[in-house]
Protein backbone atom coordinates (compact mmCIF):
# COMPACT_ATOMS: atom_id res chain seq x y z
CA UNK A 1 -34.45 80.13 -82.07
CA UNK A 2 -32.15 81.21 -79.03
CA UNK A 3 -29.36 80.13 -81.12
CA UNK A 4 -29.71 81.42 -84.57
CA UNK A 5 -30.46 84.91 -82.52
CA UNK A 6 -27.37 85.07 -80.36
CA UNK A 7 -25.77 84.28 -84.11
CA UNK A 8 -27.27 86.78 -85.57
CA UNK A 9 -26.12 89.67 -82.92
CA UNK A 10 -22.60 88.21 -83.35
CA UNK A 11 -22.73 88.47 -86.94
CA UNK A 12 -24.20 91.85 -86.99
CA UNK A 13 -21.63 93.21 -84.48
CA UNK A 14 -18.43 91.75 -86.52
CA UNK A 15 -19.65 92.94 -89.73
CA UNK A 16 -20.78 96.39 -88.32
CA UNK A 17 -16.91 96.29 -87.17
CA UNK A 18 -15.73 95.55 -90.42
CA UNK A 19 -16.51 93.53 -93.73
CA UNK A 20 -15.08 93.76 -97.05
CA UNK A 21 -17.95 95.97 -98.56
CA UNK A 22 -17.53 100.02 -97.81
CA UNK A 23 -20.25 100.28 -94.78
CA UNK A 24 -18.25 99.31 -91.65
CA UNK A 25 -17.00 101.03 -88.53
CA UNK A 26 -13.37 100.51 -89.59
CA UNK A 27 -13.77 102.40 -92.96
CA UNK A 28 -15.98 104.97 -91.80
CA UNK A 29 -13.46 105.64 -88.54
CA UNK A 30 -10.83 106.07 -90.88
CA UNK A 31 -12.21 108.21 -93.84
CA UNK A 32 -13.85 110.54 -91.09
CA UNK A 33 -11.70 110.52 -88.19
CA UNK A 34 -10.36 114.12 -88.39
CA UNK A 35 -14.06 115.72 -88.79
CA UNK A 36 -15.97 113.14 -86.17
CA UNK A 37 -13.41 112.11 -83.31
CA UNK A 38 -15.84 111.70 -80.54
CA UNK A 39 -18.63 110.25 -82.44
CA UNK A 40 -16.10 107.28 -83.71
CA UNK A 41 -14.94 107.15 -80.08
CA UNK A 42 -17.87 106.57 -78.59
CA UNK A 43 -19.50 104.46 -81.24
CA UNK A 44 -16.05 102.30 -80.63
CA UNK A 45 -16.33 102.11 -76.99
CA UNK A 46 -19.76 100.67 -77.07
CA UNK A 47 -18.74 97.89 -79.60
CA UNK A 48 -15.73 97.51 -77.10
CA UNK A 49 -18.29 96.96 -74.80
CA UNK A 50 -20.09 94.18 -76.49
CA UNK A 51 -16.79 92.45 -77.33
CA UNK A 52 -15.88 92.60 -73.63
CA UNK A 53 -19.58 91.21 -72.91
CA UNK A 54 -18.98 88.32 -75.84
CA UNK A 55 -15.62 87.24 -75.11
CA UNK A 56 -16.60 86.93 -71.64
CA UNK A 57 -19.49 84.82 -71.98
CA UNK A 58 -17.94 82.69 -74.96
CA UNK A 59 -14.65 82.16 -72.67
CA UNK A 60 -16.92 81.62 -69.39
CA UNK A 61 -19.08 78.73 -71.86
CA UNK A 62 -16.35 76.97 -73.44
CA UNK A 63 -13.05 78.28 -72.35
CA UNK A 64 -10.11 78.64 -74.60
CA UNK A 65 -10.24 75.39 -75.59
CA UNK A 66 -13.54 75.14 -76.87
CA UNK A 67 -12.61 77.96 -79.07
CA UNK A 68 -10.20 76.10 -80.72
CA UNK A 69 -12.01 72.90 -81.11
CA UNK A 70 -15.00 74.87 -82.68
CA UNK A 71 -12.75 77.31 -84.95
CA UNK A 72 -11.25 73.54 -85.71
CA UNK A 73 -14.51 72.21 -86.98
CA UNK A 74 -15.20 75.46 -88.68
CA UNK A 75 -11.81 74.90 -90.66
CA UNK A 76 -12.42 71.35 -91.15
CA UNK A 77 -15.51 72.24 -92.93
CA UNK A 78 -14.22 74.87 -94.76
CA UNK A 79 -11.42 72.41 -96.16
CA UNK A 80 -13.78 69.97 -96.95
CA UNK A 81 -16.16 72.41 -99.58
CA UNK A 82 -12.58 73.67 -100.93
CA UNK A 83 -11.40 69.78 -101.23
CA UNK A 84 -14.74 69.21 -103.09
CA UNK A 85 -14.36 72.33 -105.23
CA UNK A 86 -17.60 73.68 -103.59
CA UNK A 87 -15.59 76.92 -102.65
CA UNK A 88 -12.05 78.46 -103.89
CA UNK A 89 -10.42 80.77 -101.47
CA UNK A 90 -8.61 82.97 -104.45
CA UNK A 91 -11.18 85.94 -103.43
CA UNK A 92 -10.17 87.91 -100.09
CA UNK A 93 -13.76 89.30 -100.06
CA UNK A 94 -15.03 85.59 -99.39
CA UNK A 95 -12.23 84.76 -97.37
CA UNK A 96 -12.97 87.95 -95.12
CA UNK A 97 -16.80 86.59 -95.18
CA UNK A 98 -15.57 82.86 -93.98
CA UNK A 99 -13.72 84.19 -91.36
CA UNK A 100 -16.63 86.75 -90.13
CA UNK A 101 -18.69 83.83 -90.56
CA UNK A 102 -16.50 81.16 -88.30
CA UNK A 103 -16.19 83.91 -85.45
CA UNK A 104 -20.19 84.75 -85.42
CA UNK A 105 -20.14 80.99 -85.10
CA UNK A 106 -17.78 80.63 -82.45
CA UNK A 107 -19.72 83.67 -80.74
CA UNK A 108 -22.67 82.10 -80.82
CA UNK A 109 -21.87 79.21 -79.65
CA UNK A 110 -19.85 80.20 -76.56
CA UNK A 111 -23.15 82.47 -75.83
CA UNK A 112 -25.28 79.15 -76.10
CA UNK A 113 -23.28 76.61 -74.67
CA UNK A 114 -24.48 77.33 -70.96
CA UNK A 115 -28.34 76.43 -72.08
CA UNK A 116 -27.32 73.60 -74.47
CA UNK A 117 -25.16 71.75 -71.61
CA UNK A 118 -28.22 72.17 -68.90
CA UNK A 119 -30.96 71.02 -71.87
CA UNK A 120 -28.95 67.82 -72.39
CA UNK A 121 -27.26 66.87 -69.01
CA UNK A 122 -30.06 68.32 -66.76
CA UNK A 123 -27.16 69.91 -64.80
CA UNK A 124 -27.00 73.49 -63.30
CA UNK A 125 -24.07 75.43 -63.36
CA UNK A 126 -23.42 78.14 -60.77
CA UNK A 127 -20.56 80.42 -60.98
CA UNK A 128 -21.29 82.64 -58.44
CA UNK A 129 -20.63 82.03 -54.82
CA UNK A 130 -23.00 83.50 -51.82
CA UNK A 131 -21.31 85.70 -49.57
């Protein structure tokens, strides 16, 4: 369940950023910008903020590498259902939902990675250094 929530709060923030559909920050930022400046400003600053918080926990769980390696898989798989003729990647609407998709996925797992690694080594990680 800890999973398929952190998923879900990835996906919700990268499609409340944007999405191919007409209800997303980046459209309504740049239909209303010139009537609602600070509102878009500060509604952007706090998803900055959860970016910042995402990024850093996804970078901090599986570094740079791991972020390839899973975006690899992602593509891999993707490959495979257009190889089978399970998807076709003509539509930019679907390809914009495969690629919100893979990052929610790479965002979750980053987030998870810490509890997954102690549930199947037993191991503790600590960052942190008493001063």
């Amino acid at each position: 369940m800890g999973f398929l929530l952190r998923w879900l709060f990835a996906f919700v923030i990268l499609t409340a950023t944007y999405n191919p559909t007409a209800y997303s920050y980046v459209r309504w930022a740049m239909g209303n910008w010139a009537d609602q400046k600070p509102l878009i400003v500060l509604i952007g600053l706090v998803l900055l903020i959860a970016y910042i918080l995402f990024v850093t926990a996804v970078l901090r769980g599986i570094g740079a590498l791991g972020v390839v390696l899973v975006l690899a898989v992602i593509g891999a798989a993707v490959w495979v259902l257009f190889d089978f003729g399970w998807l076709s990647l003509q539509n930019p609407t679907v390809n914009t939902w495969i690629a919100l998709l893979a990052l929610s996925v790479v965002m979750a797992v980053g987030m998870y990675w810490g509890i997954l690694w102690r549930r199947m080594s037993g191991q503790l990680e600590v960052d942190d250094d008493e001063v």
